[in-house]
Protein backbone atom coordinates (compact mmCIF):
# COMPACT_ATOMS: atom_id res chain seq x y z
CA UNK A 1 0.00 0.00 0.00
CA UNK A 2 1.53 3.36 -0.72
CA UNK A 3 2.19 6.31 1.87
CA UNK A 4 -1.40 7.80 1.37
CA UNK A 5 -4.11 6.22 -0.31
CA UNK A 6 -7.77 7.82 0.04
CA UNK A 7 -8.19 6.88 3.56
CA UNK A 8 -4.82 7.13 4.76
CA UNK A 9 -3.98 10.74 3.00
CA UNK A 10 -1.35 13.08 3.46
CA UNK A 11 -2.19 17.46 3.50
CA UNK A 12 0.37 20.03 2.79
CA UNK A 13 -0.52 22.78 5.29
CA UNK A 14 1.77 26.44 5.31
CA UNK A 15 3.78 28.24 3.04
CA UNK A 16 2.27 28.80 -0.08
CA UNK A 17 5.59 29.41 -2.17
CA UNK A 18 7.66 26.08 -1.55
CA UNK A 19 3.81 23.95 -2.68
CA UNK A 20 4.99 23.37 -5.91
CA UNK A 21 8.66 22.46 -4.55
CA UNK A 22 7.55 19.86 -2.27
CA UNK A 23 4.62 18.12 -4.20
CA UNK A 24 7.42 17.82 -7.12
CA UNK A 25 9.89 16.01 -4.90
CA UNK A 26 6.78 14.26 -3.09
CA UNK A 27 6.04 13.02 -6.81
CA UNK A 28 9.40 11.78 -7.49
CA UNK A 29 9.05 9.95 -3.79
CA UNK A 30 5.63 8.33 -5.31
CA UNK A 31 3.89 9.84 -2.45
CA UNK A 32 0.69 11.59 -2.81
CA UNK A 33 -0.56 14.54 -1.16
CA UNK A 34 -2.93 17.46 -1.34
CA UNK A 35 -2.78 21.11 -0.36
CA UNK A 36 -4.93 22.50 2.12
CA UNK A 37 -6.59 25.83 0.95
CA UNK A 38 -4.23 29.09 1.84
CA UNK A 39 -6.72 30.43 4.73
CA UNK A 40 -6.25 34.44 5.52
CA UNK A 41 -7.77 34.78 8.86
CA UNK A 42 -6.85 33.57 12.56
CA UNK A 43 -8.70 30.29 13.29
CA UNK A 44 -9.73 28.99 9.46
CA UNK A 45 -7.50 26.23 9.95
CA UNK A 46 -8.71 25.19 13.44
CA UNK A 47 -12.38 25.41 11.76
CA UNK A 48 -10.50 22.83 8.95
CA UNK A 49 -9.81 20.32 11.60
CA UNK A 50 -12.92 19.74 13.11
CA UNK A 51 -14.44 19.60 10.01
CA UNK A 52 -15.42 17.04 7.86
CA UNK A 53 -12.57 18.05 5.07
CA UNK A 54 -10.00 16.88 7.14
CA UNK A 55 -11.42 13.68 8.01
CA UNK A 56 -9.70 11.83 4.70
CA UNK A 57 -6.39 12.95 6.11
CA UNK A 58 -4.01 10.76 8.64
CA UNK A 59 -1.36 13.12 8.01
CA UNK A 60 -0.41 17.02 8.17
CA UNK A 61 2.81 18.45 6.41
CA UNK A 62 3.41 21.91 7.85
CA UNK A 63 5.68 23.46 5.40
CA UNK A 64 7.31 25.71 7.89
CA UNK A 65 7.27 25.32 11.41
CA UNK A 66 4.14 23.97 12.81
CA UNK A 67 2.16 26.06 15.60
CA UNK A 68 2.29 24.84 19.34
CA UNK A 69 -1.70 25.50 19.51
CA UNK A 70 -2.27 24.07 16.05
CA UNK A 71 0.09 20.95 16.64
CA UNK A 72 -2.29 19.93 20.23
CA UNK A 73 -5.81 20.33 18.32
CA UNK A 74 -4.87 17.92 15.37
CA UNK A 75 -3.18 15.17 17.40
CA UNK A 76 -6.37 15.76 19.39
CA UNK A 77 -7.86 14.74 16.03
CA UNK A 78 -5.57 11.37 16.06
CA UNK A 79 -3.52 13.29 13.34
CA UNK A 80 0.03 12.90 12.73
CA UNK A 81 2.28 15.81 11.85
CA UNK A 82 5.02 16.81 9.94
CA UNK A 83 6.91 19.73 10.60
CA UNK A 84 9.23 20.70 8.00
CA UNK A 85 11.46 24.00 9.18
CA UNK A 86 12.08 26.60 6.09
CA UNK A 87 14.18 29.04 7.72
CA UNK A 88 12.03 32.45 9.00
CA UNK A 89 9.50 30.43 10.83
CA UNK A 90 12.32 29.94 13.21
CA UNK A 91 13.21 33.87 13.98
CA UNK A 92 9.88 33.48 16.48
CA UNK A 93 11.12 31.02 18.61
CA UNK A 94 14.93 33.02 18.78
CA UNK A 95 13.72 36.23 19.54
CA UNK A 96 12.78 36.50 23.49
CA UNK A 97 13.04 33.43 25.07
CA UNK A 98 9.50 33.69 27.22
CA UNK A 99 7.24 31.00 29.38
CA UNK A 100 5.44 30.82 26.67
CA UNK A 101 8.16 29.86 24.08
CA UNK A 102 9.35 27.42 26.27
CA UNK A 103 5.91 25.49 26.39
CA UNK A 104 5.68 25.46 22.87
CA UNK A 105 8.93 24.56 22.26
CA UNK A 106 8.17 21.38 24.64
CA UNK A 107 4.74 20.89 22.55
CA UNK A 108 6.75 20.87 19.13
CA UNK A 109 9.56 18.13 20.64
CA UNK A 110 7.02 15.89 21.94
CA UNK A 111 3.99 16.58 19.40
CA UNK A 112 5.55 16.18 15.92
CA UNK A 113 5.85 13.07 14.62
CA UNK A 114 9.09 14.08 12.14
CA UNK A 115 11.07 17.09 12.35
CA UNK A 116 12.68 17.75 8.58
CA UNK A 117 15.16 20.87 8.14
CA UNK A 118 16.02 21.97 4.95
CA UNK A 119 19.54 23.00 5.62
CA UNK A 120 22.65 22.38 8.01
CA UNK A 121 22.53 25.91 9.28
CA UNK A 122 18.65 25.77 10.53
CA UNK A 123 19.65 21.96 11.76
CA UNK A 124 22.10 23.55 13.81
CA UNK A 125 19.47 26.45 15.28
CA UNK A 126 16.72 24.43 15.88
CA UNK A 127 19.47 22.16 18.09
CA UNK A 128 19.92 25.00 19.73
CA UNK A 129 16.14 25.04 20.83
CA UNK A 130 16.57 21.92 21.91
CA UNK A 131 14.44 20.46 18.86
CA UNK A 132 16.37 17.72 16.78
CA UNK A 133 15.80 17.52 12.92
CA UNK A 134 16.13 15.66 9.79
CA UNK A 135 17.51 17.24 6.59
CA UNK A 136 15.81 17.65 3.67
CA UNK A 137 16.30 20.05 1.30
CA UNK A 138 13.56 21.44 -0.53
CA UNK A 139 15.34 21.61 -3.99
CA UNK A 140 13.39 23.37 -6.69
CA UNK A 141 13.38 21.85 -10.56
CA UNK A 142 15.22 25.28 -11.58
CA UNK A 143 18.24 24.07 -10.47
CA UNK A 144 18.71 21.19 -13.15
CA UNK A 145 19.78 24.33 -15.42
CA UNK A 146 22.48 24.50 -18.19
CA UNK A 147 25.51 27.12 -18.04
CA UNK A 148 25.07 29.98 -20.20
CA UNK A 149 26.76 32.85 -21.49
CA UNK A 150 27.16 36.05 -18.81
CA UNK A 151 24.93 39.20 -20.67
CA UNK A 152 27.00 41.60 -23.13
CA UNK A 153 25.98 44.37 -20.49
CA UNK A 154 26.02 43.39 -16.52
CA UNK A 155 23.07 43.10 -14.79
CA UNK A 156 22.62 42.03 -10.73
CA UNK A 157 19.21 40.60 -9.51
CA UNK A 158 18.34 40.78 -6.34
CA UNK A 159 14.97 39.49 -4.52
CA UNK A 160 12.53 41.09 -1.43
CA UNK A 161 8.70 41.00 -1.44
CA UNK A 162 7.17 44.35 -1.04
CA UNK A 163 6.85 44.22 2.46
CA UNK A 164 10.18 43.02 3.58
CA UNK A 165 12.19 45.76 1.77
CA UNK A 166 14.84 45.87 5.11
CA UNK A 167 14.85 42.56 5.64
CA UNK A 168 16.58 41.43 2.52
CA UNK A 169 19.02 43.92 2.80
CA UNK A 170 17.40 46.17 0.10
CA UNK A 171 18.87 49.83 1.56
CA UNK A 172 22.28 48.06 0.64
CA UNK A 173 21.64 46.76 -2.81
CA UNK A 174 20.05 50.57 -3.49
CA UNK A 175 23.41 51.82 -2.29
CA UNK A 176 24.86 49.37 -4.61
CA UNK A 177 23.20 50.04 -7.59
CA UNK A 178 24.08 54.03 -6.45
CA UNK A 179 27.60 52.87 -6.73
CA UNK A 180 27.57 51.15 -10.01
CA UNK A 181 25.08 53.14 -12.13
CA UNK A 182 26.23 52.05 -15.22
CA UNK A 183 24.67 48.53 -14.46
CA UNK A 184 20.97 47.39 -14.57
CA UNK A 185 19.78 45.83 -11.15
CA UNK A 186 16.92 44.03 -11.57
CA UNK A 187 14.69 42.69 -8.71
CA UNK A 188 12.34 39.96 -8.31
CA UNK A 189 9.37 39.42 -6.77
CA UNK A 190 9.05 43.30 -5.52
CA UNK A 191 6.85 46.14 -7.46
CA UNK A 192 8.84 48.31 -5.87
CA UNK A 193 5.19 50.02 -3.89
CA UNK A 194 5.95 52.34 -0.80
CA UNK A 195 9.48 52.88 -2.12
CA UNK A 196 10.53 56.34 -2.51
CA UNK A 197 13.94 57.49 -3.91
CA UNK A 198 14.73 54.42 -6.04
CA UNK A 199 18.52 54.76 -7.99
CA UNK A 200 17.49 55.41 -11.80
CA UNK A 201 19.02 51.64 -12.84
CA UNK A 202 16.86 49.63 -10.30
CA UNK A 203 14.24 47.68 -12.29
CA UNK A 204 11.30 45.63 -10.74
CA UNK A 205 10.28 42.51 -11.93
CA UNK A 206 7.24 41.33 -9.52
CA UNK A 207 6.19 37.95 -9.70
CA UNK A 208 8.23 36.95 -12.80
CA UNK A 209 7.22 33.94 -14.64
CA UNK A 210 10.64 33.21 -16.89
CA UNK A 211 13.33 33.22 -14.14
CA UNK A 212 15.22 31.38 -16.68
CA UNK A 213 15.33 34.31 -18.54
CA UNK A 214 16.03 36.79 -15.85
CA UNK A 215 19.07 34.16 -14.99
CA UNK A 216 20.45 34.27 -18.42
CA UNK A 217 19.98 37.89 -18.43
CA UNK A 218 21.76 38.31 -14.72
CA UNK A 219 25.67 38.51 -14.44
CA UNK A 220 24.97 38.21 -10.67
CA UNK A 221 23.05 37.03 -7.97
CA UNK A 222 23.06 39.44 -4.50
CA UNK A 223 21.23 37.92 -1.11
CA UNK A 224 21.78 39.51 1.80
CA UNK A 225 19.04 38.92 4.06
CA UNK A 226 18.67 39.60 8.14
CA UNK A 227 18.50 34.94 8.44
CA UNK A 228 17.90 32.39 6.02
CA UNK A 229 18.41 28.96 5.62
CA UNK A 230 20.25 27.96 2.62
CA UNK A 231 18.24 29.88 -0.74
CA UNK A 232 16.88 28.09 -3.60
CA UNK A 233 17.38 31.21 -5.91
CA UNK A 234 21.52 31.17 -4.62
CA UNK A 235 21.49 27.31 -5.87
CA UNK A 236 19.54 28.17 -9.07
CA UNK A 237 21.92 31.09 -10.24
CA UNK A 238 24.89 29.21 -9.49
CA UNK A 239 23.53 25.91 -11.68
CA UNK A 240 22.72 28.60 -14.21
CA UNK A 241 26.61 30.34 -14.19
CA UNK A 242 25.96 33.27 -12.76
CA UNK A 243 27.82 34.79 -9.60
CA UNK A 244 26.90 35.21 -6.55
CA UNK A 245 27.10 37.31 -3.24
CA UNK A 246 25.91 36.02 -0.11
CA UNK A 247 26.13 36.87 3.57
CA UNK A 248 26.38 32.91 3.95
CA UNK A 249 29.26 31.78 3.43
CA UNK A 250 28.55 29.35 0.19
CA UNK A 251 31.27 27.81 -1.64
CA UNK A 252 32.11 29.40 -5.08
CA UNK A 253 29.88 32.34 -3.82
CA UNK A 254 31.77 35.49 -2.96
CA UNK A 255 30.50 36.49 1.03
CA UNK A 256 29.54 40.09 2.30
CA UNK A 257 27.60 40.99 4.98
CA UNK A 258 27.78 45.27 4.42
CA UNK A 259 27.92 47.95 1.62
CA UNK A 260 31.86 47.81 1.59
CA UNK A 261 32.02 43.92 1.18
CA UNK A 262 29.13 43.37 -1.16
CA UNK A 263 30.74 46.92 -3.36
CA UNK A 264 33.99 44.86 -3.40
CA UNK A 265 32.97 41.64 -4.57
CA UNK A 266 30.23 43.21 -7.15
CA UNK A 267 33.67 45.18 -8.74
CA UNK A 268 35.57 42.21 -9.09
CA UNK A 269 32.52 40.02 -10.51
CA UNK A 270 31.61 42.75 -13.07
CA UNK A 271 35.48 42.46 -14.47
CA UNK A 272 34.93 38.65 -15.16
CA UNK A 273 33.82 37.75 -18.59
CA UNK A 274 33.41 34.02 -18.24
CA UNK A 275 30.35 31.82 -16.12
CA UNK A 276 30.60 30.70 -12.73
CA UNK A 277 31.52 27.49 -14.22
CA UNK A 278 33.21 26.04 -11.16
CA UNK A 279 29.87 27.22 -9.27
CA UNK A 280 27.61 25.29 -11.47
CA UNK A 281 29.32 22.25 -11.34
CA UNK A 282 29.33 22.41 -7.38
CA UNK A 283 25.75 22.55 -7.34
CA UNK A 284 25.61 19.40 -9.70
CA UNK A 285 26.95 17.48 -7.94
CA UNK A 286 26.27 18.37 -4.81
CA UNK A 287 22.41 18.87 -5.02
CA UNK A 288 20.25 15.98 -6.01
CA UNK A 289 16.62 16.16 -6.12
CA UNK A 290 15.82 12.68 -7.12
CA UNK A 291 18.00 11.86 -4.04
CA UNK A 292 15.93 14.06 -1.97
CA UNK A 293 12.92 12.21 -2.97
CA UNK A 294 14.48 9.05 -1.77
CA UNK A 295 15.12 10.59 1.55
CA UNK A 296 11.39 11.87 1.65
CA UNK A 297 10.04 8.42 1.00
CA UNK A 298 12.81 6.53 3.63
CA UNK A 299 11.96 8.94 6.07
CA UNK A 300 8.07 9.21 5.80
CA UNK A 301 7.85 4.98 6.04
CA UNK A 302 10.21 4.94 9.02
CA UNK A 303 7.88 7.68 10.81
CA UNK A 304 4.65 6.67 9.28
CA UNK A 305 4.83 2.87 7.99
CA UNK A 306 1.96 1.94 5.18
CA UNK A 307 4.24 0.16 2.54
């Protein structure tokens, strides 16, 4: 019998951008799961799990860590739960280490059924809150990518969402793109809204659709953020040549964690004419998603059983 069959099924519950990621390694696994509905307002998902559309469902994947409150009510339910850590969803439990923390800290040790991580450095935190992890890293299809040229004219892409402008160290890359005004910087994801004072050669991209594109048309990769685990899109641009700087230190990535380091390594990039050849062939062989998938499905059985 596989993982989840119609009575025995398996629900992808959090973050809405990593979906596709995981039900694409989940495939590859031959393990089937749905995605609960993206709810907007406090308590929709309790109202989920007393109601009849969770009754198909033995199992709960919380893409991101799961809530204390949330993790009670569904093994109240006689669900199981996966809890698979992302990066962000751990700043919570860092930041002021209360009563309360504590208890839900104990709730997530002793309530989860399997505790995945989807890199070394959030292993490493969450061990420091006492909670122990598996790793699995949520590889996207994008970075099965071939080298290509660099552009005729440089280009950096950065990435923020239009609320988290200072968190993903956008003040910098405008003082960057201040710096070198001669080169486009294009960013992803953002529409740029709220912004005022934006350098001249700062593009926005929003929710682009061809990152493939946007790669081939990149020199460079910047990612500076205030924590993160270990980034898809630093992987991607790498597999696709580019360069990249990172305030994590990354082999074949150049690392800065300020204006003066990122300006440094951003001058010596923009003199290279060649792909980050070296980088791309780290991330193939290093970064296996098929192999990933195999880990899913050896881990899931162990915690789970129903093969």
């Amino acid at each position: 019998m596989a993982i989840a069959d119609k009575n025995k099924g398996i629900i992808i519950k959090g973050n809405d951008n990593w979906r596709p990621v995981l039900l694409n390694i989940m495939a590859k696994a031959g393990i089937g799961a749905d995605s609960m509905e993206l709810f907007t307002r406090r308590g929709q998902s309790t109202i989920w799990l007393f109601s009849r559309k969770s009754s198909p469902y033995r199992i709960i994947y919380h893409l991101g860590g799961c809530g204390a409150l949330f993790c009670i009510l569904a093994r109240l339910r006689g669900k199981r739960i996966v809890s698979h850590w992302i990066g962000t969803d751990i700043m919570h439990y860092q930041r002021k280490f209360t009563l309360a923390k504590r208890l839900s800290i104990w709730v997530l040790r002793h309530f989860v059924d399997l505790q995945l991580a989807d890199s070394e450095i959030i292993q490493e935190e969450l061990r420091g809150l006492g909670i122990e992890t598996h790793l699995l890293r949520l590889l996207p299809q994008a970075i099965v990518a071939e080298v290509s040229p660099l552009p005729e004219k440089p280009a950096v892409l950065s990435y923020w969402d239009d609320t988290r402008f200072g968190f993903y160290g956008g003040p910098i890359v405008f003082a960057l793109a201040r710096a070198f005004p001669e080169v486009k910087f294009f960013i992803a994801r953002a529409t740029g809204k709220d912004l005022s004072d934006v350098p001249a050669n700062v593009q926005f991209l929003g929710l682009a659709k061809d990152m493939p594109k946007i790669y081939r048309e990149s020199t460079c990769f910047i990612r500076l953020p205030e924590h993160d685990g270990l980034s898809a899109m630093v992987l991607e641009a790498m597999a696709n040549g580019r360069y990249v700087i990172y305030n994590k230190k990354c082999p074949f990535a150049s690392y800065a964690t300020d204006f003066d380091s990122a300006r440094k390594a951003l001058g010596e990039i923009l003199r290279i004419r060649r792909p980050n050849t070296e980088g791309a062939a780290y991330i193939k062989r290093t970064f296996n998603i098929e192999g990933e998938a195999v880990r899913l499905r050896e881990l899931m059985e162990q915690a789970f059983g129903g093969i």
